[in-house]
PDB file of N, CA and C in Angstrom:
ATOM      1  N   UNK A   1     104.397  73.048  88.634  1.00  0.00           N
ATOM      2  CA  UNK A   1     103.084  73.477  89.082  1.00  0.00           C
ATOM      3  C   UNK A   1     103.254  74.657  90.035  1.00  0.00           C
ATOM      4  N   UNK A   2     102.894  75.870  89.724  1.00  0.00           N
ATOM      5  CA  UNK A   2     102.666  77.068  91.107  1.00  0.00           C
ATOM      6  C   UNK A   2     101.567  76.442  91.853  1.00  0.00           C
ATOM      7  N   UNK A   3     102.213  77.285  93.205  1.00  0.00           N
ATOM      8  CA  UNK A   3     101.248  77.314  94.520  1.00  0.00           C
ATOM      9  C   UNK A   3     100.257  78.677  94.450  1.00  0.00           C
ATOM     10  N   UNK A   4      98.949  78.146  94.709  1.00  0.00           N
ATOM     11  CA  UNK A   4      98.051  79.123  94.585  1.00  0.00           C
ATOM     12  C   UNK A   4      98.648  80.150  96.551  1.00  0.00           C
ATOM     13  N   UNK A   5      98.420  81.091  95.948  1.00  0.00           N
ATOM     14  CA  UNK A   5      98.161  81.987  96.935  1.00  0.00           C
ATOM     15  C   UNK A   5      97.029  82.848  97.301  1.00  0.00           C
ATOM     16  N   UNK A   6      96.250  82.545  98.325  1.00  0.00           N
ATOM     17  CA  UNK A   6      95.104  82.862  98.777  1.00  0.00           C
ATOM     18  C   UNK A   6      94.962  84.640  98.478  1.00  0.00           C
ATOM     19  N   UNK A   7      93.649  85.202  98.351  1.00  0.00           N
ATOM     20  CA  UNK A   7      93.753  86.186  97.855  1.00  0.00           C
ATOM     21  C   UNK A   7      92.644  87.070  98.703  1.00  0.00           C
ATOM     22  N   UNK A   8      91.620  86.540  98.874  1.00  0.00           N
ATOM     23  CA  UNK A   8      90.329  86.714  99.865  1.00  0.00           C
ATOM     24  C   UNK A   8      89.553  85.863 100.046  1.00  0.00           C
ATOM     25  N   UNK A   9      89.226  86.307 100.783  1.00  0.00           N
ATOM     26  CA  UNK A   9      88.051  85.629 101.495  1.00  0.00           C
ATOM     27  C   UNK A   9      86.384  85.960 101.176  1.00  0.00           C
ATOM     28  N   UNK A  10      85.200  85.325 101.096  1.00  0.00           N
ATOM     29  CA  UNK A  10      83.932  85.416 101.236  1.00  0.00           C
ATOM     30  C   UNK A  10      83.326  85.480 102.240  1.00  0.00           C
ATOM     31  N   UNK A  11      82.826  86.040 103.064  1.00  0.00           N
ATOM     32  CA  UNK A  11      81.764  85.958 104.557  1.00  0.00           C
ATOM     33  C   UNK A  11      80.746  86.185 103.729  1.00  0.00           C
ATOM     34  N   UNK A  12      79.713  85.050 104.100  1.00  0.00           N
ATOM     35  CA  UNK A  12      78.434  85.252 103.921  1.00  0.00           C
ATOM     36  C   UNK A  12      77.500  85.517 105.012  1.00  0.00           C
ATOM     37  N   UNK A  13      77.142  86.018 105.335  1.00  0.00           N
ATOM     38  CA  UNK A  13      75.763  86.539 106.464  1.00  0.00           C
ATOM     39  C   UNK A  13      74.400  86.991 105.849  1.00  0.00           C
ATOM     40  N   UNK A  14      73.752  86.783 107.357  1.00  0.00           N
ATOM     41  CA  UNK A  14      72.648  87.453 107.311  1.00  0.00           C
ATOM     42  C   UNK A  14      72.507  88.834 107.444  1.00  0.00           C
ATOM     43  N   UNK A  15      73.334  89.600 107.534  1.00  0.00           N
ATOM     44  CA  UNK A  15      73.271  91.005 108.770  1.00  0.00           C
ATOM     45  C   UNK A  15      74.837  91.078 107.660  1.00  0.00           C
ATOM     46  N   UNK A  16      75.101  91.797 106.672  1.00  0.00           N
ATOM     47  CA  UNK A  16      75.719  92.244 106.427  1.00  0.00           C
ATOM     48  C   UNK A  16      76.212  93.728 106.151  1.00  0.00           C
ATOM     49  N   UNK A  17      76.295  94.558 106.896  1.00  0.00           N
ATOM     50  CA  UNK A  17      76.453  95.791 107.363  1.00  0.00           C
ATOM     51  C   UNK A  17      76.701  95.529 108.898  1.00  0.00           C
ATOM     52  N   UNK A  18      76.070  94.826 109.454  1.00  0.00           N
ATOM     53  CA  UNK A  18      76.510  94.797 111.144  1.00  0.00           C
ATOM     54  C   UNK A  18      78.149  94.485 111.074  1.00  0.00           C
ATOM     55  N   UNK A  19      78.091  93.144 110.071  1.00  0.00           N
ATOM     56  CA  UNK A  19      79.286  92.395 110.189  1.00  0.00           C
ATOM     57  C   UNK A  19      80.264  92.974 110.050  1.00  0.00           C
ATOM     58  N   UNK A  20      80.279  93.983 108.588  1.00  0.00           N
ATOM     59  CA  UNK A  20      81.176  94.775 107.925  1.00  0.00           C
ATOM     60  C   UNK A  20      81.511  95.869 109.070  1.00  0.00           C
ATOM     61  N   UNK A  21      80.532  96.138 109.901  1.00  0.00           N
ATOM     62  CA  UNK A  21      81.099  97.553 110.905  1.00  0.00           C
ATOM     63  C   UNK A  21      82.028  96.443 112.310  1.00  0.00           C
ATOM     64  N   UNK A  22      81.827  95.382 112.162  1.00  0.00           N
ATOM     65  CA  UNK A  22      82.516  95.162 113.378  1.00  0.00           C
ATOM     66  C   UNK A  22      83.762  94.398 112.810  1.00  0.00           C
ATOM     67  N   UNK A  23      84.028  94.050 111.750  1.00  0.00           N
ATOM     68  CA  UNK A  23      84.941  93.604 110.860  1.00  0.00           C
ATOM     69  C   UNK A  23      86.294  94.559 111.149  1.00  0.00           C
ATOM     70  N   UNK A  24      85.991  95.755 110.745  1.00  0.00           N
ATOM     71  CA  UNK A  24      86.932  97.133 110.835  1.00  0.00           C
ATOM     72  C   UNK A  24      86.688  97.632 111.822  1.00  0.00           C
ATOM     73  N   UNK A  25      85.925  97.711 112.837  1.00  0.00           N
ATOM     74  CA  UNK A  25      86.521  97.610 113.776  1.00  0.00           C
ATOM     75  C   UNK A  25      87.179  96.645 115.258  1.00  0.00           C
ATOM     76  N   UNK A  26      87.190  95.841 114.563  1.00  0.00           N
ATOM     77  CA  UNK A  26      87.804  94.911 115.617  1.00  0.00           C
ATOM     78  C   UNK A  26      89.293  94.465 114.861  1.00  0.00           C
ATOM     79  N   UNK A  27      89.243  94.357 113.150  1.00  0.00           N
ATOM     80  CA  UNK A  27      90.695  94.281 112.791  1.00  0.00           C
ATOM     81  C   UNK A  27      90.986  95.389 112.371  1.00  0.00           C
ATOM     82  N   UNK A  28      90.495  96.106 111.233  1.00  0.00           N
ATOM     83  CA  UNK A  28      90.926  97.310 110.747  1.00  0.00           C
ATOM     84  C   UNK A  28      90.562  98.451 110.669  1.00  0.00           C
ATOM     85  N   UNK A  29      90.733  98.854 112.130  1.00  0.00           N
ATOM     86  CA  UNK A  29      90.131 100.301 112.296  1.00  0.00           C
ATOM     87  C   UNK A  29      90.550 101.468 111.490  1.00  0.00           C
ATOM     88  N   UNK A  30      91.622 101.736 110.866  1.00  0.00           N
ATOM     89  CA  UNK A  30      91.993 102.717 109.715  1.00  0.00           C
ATOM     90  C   UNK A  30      91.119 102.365 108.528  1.00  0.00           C
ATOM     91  N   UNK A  31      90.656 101.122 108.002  1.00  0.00           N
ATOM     92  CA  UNK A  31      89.841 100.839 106.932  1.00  0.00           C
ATOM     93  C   UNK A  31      89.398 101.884 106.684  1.00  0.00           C
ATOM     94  N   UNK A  32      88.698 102.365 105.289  1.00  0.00           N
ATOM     95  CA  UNK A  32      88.259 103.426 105.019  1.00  0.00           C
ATOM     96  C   UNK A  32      87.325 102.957 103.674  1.00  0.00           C
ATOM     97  N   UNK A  33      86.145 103.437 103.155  1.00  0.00           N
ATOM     98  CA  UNK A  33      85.331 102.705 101.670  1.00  0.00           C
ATOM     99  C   UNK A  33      84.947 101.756 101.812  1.00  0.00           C
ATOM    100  N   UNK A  34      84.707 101.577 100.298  1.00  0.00           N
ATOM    101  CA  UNK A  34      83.943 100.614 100.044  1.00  0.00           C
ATOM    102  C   UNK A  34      84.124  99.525  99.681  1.00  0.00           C
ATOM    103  N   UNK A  35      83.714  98.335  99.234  1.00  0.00           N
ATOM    104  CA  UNK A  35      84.186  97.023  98.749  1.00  0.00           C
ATOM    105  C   UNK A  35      84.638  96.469  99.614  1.00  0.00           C
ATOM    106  N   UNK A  36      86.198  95.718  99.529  1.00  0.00           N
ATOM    107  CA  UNK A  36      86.670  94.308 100.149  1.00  0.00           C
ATOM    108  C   UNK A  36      87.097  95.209 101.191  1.00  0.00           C
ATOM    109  N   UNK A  37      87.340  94.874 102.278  1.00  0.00           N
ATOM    110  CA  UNK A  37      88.925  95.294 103.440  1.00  0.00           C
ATOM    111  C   UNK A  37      89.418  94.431 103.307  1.00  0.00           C
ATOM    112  N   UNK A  38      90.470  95.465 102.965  1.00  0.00           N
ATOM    113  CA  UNK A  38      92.140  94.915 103.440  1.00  0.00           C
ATOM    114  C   UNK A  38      92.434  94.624 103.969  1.00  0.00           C
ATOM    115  N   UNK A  39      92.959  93.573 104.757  1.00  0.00           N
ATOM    116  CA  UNK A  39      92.943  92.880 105.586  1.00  0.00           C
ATOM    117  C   UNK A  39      94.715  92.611 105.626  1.00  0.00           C
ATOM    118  N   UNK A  40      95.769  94.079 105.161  1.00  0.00           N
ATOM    119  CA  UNK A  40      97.120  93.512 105.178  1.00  0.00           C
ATOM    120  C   UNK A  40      97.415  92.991 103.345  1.00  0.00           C
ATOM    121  N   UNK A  41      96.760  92.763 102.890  1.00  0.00           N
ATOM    122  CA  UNK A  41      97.005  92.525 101.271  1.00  0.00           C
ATOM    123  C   UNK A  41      96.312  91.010 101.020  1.00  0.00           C
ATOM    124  N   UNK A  42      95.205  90.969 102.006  1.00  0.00           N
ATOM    125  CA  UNK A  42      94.401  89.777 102.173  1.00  0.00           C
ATOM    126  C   UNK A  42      92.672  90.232 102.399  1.00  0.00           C
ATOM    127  N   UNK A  43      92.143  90.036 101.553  1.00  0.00           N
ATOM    128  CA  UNK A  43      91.046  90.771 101.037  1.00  0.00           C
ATOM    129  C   UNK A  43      89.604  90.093 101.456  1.00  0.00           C
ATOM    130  N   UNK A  44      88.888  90.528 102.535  1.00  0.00           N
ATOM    131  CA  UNK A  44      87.568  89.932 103.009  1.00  0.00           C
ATOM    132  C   UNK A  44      86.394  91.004 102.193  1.00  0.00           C
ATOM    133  N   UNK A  45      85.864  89.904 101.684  1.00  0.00           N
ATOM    134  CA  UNK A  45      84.238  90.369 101.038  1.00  0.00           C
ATOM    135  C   UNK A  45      83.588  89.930 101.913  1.00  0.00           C
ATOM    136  N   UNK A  46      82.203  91.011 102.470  1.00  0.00           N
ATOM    137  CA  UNK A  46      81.083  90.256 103.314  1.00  0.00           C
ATOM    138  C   UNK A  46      80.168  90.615 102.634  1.00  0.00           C
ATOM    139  N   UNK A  47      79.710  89.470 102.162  1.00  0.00           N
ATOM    140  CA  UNK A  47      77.655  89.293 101.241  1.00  0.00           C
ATOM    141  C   UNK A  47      77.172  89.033 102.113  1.00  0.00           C
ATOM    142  N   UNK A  48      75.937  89.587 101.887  1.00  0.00           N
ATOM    143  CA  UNK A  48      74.626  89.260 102.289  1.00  0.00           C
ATOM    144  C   UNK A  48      73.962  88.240 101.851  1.00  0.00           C
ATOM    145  N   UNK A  49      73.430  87.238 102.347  1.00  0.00           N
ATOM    146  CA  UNK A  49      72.989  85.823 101.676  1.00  0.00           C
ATOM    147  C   UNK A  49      71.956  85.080 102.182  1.00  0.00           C
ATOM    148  N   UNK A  50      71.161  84.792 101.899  1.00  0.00           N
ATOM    149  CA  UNK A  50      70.044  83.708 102.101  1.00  0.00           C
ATOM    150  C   UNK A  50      69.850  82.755 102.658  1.00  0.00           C
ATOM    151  N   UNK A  51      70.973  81.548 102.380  1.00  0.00           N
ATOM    152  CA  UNK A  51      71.089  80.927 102.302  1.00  0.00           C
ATOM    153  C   UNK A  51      72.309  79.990 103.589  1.00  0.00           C
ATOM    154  N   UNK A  52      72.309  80.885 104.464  1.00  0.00           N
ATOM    155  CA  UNK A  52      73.042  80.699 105.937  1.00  0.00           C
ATOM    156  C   UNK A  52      72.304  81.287 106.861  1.00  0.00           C
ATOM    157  N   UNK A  53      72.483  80.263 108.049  1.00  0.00           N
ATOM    158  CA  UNK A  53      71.858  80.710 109.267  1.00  0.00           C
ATOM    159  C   UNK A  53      72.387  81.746 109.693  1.00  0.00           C
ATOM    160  N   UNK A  54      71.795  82.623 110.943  1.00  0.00           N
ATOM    161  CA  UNK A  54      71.942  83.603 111.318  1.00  0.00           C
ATOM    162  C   UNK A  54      73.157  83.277 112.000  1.00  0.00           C
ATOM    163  N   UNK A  55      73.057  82.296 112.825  1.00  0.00           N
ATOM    164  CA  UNK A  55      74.838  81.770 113.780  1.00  0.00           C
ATOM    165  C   UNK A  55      75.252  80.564 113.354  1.00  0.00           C
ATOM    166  N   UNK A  56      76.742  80.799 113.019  1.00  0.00           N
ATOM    167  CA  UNK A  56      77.323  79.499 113.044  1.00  0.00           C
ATOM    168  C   UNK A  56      76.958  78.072 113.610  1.00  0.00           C
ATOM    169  N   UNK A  57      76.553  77.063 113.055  1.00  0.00           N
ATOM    170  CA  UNK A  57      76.586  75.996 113.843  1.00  0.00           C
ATOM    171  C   UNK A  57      77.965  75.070 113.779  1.00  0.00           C
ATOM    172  N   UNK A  58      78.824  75.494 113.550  1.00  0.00           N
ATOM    173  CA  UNK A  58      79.746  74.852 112.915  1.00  0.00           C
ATOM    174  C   UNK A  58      80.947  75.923 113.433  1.00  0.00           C
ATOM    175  N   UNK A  59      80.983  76.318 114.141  1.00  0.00           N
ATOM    176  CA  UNK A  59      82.168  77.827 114.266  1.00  0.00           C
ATOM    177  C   UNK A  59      83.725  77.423 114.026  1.00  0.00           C
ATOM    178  N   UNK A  60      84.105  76.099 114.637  1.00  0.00           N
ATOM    179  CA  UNK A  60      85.622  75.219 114.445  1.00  0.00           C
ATOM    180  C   UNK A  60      85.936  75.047 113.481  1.00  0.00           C
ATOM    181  N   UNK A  61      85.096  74.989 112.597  1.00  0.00           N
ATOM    182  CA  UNK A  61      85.221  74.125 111.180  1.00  0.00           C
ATOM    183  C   UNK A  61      85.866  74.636 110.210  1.00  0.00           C
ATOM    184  N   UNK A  62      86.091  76.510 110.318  1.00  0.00           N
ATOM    185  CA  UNK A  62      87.003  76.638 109.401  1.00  0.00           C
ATOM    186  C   UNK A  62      87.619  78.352 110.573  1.00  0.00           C
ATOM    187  N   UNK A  63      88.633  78.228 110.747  1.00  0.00           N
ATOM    188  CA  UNK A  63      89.175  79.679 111.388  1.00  0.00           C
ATOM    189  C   UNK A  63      90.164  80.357 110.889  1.00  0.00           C
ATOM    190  N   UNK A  64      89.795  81.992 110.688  1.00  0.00           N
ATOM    191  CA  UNK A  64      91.077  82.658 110.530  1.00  0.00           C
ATOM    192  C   UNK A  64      91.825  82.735 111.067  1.00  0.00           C
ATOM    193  N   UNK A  65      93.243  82.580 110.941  1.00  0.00           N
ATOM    194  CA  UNK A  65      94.170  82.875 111.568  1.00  0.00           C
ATOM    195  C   UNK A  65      94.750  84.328 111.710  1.00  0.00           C
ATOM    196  N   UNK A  66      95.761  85.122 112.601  1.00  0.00           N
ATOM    197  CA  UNK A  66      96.327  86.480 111.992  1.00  0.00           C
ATOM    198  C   UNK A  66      97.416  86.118 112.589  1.00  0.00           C
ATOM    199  N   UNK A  67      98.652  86.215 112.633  1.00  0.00           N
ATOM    200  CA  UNK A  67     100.153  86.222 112.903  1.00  0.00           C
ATOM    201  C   UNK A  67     100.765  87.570 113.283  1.00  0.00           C
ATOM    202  N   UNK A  68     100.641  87.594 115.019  1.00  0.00           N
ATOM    203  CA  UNK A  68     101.234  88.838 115.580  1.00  0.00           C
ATOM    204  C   UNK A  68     102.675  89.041 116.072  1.00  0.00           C
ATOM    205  N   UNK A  69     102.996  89.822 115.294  1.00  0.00           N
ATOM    206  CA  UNK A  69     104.571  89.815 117.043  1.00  0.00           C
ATOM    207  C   UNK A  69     103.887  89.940 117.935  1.00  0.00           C
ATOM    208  N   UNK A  70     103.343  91.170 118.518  1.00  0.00           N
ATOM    209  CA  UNK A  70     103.156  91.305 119.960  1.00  0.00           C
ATOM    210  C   UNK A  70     101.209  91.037 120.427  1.00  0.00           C
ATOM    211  N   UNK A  71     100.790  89.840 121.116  1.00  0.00           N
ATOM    212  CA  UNK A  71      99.670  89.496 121.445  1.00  0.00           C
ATOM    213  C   UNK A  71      99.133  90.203 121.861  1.00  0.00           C
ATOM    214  N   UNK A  72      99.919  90.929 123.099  1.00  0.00           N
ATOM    215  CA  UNK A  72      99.235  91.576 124.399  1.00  0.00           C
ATOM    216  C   UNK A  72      98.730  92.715 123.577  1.00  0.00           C
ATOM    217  N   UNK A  73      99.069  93.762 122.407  1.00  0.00           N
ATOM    218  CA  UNK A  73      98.912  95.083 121.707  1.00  0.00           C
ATOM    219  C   UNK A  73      97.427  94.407 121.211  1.00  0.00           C
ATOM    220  N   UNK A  74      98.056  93.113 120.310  1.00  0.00           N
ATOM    221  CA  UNK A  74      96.788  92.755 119.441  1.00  0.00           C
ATOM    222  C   UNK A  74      95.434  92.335 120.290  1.00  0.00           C
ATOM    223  N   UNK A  75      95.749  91.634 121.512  1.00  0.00           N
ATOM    224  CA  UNK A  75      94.710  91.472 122.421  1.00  0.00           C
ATOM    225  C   UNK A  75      93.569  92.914 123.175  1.00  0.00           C
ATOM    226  N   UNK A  76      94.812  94.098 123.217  1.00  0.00           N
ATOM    227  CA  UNK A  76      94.024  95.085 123.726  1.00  0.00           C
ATOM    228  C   UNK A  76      93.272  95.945 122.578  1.00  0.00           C
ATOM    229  N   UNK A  77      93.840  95.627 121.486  1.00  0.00           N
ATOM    230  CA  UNK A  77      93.046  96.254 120.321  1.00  0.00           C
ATOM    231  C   UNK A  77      91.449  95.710 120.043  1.00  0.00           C
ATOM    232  N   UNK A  78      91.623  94.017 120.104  1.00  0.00           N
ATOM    233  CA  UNK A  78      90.412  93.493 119.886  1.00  0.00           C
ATOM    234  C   UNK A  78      89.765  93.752 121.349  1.00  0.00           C
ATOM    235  N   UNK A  79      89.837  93.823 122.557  1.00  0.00           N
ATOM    236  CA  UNK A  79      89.382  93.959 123.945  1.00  0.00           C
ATOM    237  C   UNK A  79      88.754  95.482 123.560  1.00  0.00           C
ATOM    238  N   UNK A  80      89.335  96.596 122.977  1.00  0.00           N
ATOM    239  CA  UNK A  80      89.183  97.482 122.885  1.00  0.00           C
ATOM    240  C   UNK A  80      87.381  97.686 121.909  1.00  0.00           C
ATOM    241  N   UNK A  81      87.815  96.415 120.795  1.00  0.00           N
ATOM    242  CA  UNK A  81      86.194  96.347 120.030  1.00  0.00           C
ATOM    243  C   UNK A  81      85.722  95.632 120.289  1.00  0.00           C
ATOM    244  N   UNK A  82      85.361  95.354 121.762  1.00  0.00           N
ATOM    245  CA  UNK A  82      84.758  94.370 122.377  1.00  0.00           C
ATOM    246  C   UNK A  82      84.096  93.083 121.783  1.00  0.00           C
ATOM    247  N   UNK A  83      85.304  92.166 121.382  1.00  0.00           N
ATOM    248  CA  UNK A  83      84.918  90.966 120.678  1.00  0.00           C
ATOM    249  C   UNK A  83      84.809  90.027 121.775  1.00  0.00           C
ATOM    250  N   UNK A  84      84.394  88.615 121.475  1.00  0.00           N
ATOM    251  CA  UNK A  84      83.594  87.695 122.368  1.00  0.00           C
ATOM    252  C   UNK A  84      85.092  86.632 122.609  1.00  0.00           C
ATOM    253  N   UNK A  85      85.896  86.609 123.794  1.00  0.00           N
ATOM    254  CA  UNK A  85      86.927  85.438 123.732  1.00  0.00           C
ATOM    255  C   UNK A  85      86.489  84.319 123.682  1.00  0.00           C
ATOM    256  N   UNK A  86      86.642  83.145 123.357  1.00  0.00           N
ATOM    257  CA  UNK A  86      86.349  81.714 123.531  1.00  0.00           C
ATOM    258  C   UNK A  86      87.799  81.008 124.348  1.00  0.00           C
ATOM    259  N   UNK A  87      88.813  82.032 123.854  1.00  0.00           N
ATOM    260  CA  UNK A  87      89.762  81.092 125.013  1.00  0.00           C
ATOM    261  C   UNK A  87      90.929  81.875 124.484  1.00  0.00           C
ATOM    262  N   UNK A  88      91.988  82.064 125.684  1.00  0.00           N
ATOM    263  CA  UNK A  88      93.199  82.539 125.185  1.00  0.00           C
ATOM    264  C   UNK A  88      94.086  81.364 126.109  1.00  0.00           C
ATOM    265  N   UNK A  89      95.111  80.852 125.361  1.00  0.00           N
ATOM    266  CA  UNK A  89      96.054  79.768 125.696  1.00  0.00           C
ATOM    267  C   UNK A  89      97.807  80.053 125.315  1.00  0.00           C
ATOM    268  N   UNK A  90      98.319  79.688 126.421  1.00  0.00           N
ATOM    269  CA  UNK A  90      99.841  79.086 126.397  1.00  0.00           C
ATOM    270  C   UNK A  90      99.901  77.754 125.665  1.00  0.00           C
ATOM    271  N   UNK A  91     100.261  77.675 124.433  1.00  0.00           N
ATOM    272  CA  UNK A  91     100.268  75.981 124.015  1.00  0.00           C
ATOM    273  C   UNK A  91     102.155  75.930 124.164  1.00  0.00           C
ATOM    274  N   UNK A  92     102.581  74.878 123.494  1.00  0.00           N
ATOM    275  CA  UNK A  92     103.773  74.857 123.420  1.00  0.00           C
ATOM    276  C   UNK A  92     103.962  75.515 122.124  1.00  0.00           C
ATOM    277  N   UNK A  93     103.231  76.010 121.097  1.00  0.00           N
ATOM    278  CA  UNK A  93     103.969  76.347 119.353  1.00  0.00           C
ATOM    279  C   UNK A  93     103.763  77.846 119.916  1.00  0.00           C
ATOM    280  N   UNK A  94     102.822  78.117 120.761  1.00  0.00           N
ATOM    281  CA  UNK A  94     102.678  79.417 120.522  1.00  0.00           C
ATOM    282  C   UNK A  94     102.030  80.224 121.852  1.00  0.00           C
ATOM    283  N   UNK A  95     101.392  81.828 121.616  1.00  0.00           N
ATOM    284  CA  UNK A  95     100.179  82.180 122.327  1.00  0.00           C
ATOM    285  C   UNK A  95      98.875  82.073 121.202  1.00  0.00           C
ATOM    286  N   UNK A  96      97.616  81.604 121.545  1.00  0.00           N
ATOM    287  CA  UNK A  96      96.597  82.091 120.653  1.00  0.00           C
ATOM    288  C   UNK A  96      95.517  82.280 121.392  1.00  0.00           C
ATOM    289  N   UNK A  97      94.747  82.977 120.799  1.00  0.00           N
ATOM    290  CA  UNK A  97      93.829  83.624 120.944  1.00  0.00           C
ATOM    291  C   UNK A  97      92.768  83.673 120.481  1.00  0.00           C
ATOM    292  N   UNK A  98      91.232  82.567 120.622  1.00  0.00           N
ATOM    293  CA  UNK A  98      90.353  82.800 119.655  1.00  0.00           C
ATOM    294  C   UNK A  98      89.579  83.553 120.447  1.00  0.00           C
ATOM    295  N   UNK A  99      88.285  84.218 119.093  1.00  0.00           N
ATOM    296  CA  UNK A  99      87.350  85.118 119.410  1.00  0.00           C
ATOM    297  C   UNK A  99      86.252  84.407 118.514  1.00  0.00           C
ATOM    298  N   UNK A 100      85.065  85.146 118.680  1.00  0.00           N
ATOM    299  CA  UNK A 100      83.917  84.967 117.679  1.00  0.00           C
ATOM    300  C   UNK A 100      83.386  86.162 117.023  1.00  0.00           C
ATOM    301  N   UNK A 101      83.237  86.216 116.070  1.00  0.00           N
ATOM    302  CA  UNK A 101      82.269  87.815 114.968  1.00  0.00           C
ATOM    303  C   UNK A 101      81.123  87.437 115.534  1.00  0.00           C
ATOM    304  N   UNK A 102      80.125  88.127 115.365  1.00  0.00           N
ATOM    305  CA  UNK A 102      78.545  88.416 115.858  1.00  0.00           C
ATOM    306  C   UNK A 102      78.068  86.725 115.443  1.00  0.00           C
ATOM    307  N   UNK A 103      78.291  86.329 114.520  1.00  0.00           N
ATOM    308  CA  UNK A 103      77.562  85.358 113.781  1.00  0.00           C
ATOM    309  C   UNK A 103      77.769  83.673 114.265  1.00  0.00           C
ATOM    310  N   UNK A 104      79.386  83.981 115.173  1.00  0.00           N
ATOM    311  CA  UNK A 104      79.666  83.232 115.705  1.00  0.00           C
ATOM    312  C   UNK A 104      81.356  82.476 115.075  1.00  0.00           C
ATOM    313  N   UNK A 105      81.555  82.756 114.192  1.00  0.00           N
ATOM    314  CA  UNK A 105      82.458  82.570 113.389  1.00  0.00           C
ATOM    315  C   UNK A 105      83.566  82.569 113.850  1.00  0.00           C
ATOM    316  N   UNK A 106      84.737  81.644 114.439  1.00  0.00           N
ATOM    317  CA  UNK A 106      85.948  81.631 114.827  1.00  0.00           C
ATOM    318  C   UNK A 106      87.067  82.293 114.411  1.00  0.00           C
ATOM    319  N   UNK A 107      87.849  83.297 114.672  1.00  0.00           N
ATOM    320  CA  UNK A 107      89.210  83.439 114.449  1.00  0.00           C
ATOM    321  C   UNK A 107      90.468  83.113 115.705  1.00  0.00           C
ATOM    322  N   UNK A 108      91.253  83.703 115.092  1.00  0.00           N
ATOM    323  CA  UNK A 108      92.249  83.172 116.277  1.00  0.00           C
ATOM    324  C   UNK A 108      93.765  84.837 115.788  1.00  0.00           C
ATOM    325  N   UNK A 109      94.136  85.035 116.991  1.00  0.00           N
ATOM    326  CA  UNK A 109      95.515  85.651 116.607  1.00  0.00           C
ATOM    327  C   UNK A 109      96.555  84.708 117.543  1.00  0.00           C
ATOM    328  N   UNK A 110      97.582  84.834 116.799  1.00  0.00           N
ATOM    329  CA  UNK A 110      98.859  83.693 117.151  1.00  0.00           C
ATOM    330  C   UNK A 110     100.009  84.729 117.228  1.00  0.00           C
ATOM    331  N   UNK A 111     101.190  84.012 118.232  1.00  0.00           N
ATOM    332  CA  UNK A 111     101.911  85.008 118.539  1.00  0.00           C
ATOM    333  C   UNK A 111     103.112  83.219 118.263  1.00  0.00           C
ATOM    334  N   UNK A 112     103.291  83.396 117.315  1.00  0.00           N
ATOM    335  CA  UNK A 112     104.553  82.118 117.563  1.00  0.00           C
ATOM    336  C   UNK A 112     105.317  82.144 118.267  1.00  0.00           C
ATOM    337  N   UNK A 113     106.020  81.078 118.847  1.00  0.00           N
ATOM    338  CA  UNK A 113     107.752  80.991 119.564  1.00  0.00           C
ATOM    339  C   UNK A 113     108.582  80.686 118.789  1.00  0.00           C
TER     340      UNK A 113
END
């Protein structure tokens, strides 16, 4: 049996153009066009949809992860597109770092040990 390997992602919103401008710039400011960003060879689509609230009620329930060497670079990049922290922590596996997109939506960057 192969292992599926994830390929992209779906964001659905209300406000899709807000999302998409703070998308690239808070991860991929070189982004450039149209369609998915690249996201590294990991591909986010953001639709526009009906059928979701405007904010997360649920934000924990599912989070991106990103895997940095260096936090402090990746921290001043996102500080730089003024994203929303929810918490930055010393655990024992690692450093991480979550934030929220406009909508409320959890990610996290990780700096393993």
């Amino acid at each position: 049996m192969t292992t599926l390997k994830p390929g992209s992602m779906l964001l659905g919103t209300t406000r899709p153009a807000e999302m998409r401008a703070w998308y690239i710039k808070a991860l991929a400011p070189e982004f450039t066009g149209d369609g998915p960003i690249d996201l590294g060879g990991f591909l986010l689509v953001i639709d526009g949809r009906d059928d979701v609230d405007v904010k997360n009620g649920e934000p924990g329930r599912v989070i991106l992860n990103f895997h940095v060497d260096g936090f402090d670079a990746a921290e001043a990049q996102l500080n730089a597109a003024g994203v929303e922290w929810i918490s930055v922590e010393d655990r024992e596996k690692g450093k991480f770092g979550t934030f929220a997109d406009p909508d409320g939506n959890y990610l996290q960057i990780i700096e393993w040990k």
